[in-house]
C-alpha atoms as a PDB file:
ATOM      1  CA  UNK A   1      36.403 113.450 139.817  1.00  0.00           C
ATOM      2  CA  UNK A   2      40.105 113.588 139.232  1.00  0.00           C
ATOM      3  CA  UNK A   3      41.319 116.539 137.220  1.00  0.00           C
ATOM      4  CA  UNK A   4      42.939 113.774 135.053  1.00  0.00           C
ATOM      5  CA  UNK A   5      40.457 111.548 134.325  1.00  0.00           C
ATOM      6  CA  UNK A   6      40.870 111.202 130.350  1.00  0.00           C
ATOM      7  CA  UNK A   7      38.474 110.165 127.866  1.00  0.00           C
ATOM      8  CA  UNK A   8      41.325 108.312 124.848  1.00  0.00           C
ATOM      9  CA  UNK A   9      41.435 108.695 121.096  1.00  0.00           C
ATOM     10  CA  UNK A  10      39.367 105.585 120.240  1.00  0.00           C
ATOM     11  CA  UNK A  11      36.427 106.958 122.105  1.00  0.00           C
ATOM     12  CA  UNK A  12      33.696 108.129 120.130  1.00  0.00           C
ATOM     13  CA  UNK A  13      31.591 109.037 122.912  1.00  0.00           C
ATOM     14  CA  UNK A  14      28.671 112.216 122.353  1.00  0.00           C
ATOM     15  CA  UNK A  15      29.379 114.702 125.090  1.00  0.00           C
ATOM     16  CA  UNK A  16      26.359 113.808 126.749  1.00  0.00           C
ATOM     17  CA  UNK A  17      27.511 109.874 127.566  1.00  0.00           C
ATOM     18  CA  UNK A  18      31.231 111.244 128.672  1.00  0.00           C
ATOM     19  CA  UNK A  19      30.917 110.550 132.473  1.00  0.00           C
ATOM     20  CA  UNK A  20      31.976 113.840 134.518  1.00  0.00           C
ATOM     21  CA  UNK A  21      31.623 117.444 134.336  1.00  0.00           C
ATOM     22  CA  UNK A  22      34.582 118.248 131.742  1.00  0.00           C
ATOM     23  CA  UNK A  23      35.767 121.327 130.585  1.00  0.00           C
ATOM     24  CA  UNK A  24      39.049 120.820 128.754  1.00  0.00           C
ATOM     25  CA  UNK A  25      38.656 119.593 125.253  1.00  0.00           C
ATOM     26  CA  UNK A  26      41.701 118.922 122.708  1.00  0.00           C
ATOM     27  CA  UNK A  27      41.411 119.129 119.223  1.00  0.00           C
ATOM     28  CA  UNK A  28      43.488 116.879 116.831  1.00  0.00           C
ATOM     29  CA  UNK A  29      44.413 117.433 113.414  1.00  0.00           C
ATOM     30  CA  UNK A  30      43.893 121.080 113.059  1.00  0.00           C
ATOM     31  CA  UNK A  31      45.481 122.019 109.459  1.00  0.00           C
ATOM     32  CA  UNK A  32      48.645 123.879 109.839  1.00  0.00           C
ATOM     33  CA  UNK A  33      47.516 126.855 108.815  1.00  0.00           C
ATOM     34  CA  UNK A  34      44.602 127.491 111.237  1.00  0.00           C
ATOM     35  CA  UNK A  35      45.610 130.438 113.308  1.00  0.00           C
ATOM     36  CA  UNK A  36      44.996 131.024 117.047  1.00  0.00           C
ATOM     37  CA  UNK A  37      42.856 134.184 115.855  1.00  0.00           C
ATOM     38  CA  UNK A  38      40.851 131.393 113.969  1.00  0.00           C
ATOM     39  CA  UNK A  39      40.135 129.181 116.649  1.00  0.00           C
ATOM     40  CA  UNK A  40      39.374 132.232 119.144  1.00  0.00           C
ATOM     41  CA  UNK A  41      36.412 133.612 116.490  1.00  0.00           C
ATOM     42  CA  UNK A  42      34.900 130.350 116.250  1.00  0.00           C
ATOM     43  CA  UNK A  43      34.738 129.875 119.663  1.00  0.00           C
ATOM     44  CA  UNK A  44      33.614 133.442 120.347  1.00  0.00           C
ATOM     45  CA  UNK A  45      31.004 132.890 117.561  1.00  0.00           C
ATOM     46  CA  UNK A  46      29.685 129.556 119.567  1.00  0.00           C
ATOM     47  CA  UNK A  47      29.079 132.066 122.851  1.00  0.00           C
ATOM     48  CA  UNK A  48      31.196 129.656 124.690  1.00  0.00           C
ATOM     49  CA  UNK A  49      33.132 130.798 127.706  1.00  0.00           C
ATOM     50  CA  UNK A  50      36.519 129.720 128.390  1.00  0.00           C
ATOM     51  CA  UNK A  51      39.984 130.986 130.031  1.00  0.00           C
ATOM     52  CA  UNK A  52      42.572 129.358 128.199  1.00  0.00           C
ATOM     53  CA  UNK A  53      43.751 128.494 124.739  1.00  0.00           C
ATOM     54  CA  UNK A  54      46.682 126.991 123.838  1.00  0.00           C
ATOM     55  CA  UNK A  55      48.245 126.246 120.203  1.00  0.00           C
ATOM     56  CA  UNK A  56      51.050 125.385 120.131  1.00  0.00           C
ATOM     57  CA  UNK A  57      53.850 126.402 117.087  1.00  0.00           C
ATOM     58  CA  UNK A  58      56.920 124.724 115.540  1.00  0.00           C
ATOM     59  CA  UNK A  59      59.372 127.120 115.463  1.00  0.00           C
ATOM     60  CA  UNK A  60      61.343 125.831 112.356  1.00  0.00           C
ATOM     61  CA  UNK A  61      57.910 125.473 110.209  1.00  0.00           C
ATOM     62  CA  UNK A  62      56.702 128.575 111.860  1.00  0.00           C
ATOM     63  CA  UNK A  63      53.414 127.151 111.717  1.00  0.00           C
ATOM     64  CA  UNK A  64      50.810 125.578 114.413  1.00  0.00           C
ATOM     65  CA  UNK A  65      51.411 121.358 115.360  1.00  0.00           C
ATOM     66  CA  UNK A  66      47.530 120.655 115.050  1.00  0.00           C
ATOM     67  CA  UNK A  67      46.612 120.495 117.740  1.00  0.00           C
ATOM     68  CA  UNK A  68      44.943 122.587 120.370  1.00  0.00           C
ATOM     69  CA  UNK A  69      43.932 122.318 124.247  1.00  0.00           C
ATOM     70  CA  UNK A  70      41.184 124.625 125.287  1.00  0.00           C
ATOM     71  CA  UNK A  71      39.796 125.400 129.154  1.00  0.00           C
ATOM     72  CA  UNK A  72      35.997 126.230 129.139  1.00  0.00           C
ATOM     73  CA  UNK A  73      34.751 128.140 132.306  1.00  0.00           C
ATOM     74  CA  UNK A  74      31.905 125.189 132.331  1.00  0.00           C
ATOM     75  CA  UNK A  75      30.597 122.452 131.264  1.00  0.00           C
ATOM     76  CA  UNK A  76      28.313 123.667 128.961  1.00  0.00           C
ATOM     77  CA  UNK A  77      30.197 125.521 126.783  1.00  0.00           C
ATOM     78  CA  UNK A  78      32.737 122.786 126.248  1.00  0.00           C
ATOM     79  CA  UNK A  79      30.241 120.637 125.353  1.00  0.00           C
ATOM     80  CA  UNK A  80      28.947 123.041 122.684  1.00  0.00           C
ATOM     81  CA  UNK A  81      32.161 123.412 121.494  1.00  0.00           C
ATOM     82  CA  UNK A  82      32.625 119.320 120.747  1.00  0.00           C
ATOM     83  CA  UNK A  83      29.561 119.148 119.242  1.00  0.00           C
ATOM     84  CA  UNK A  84      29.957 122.182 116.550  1.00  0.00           C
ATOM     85  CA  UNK A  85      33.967 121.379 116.238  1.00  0.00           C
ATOM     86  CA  UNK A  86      32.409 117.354 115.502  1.00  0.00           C
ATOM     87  CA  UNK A  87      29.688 118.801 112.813  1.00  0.00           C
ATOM     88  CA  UNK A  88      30.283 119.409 109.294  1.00  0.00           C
ATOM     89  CA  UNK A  89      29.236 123.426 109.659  1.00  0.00           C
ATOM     90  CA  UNK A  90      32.499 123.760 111.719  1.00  0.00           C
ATOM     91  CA  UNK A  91      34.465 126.281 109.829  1.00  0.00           C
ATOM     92  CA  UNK A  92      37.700 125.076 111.766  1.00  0.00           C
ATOM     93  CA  UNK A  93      39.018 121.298 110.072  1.00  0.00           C
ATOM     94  CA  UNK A  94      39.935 118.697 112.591  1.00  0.00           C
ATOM     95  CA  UNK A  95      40.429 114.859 112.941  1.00  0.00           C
ATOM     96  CA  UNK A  96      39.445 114.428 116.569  1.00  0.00           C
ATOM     97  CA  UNK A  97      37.789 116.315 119.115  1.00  0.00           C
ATOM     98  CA  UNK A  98      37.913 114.649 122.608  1.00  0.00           C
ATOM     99  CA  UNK A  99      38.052 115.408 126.769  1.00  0.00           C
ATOM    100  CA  UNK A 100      41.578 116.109 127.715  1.00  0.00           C
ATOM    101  CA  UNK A 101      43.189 114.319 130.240  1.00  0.00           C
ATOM    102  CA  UNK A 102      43.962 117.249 131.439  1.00  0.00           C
ATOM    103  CA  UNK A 103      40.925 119.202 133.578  1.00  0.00           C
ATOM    104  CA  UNK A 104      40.671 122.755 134.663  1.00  0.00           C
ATOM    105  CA  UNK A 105      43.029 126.003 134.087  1.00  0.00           C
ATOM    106  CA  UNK A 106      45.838 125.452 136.932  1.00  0.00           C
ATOM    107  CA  UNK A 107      46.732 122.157 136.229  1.00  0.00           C
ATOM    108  CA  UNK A 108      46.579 122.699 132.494  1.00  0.00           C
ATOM    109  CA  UNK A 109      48.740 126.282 132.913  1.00  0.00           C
ATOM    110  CA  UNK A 110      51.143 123.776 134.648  1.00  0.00           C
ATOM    111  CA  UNK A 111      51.438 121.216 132.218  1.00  0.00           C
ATOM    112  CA  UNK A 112      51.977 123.587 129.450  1.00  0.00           C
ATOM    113  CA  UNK A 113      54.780 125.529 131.534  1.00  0.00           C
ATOM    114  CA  UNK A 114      56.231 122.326 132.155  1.00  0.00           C
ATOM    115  CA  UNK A 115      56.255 120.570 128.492  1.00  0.00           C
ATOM    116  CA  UNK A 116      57.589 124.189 126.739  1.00  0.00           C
ATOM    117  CA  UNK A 117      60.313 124.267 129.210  1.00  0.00           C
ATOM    118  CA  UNK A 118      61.473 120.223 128.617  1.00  0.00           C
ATOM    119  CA  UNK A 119      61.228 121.545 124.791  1.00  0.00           C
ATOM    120  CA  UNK A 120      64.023 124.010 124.902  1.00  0.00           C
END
């Protein structure tokens, strides 16, 4: 499987019927004011594994975008993590939860580096 096979916004796929062994998930629509300390907890609380969380900030609003990308050391726990993000006991408000196009730490680490660096 490519590391960017991508899954788009109008899919409303369950984990289970996403095609591929995922493990970068975005979330969408993440109020303002949800911290990265937040998001960390929840996922911590979920006993998910994962290597890399990134939200990012506007600098002028000093205040998150809403959106996050997060790389889960498996499968598993990123598949947890859509389901409990999807359901209404998620303490952490979101539009969307979906796969990334974007697979795996490296080439997420590199997209990141590369998009903050086009910003400045």
């Amino acid at each position: 499987m490519s590391p960017y096979s991508a899954m788009t916004d109008t899919d409303e796929h369950s984990p289970s019927q996403m095609s591929g062994a995922f493990t970068t998930i975005m979330v969408r629509g993440l109020h303002h004011q949800v911290s990265t300390s937040t998001l960390l907890e929840c996922l911590n609380g979920l006993d998910t594994r994962y290597d890399f969380v990134y939200l990012p900030a506007d600098p002028v609003k000093l205040s998150t975008i809403g959106l996050a990308a997060i790389n889960f050391l498996d499968h598993q726990s990123a598949e947890r993590a859509i389901d409990f993000l999807r359901s209404e006991q998620s303490s952490i408000p979101c539009r969307s939860v979906q796969v990334s196009q974007v697979q795996g730490l490296g080439p997420n680490l590199a997209h990141f580096l590369v998009r903050a660096n086009r910003d400045q």
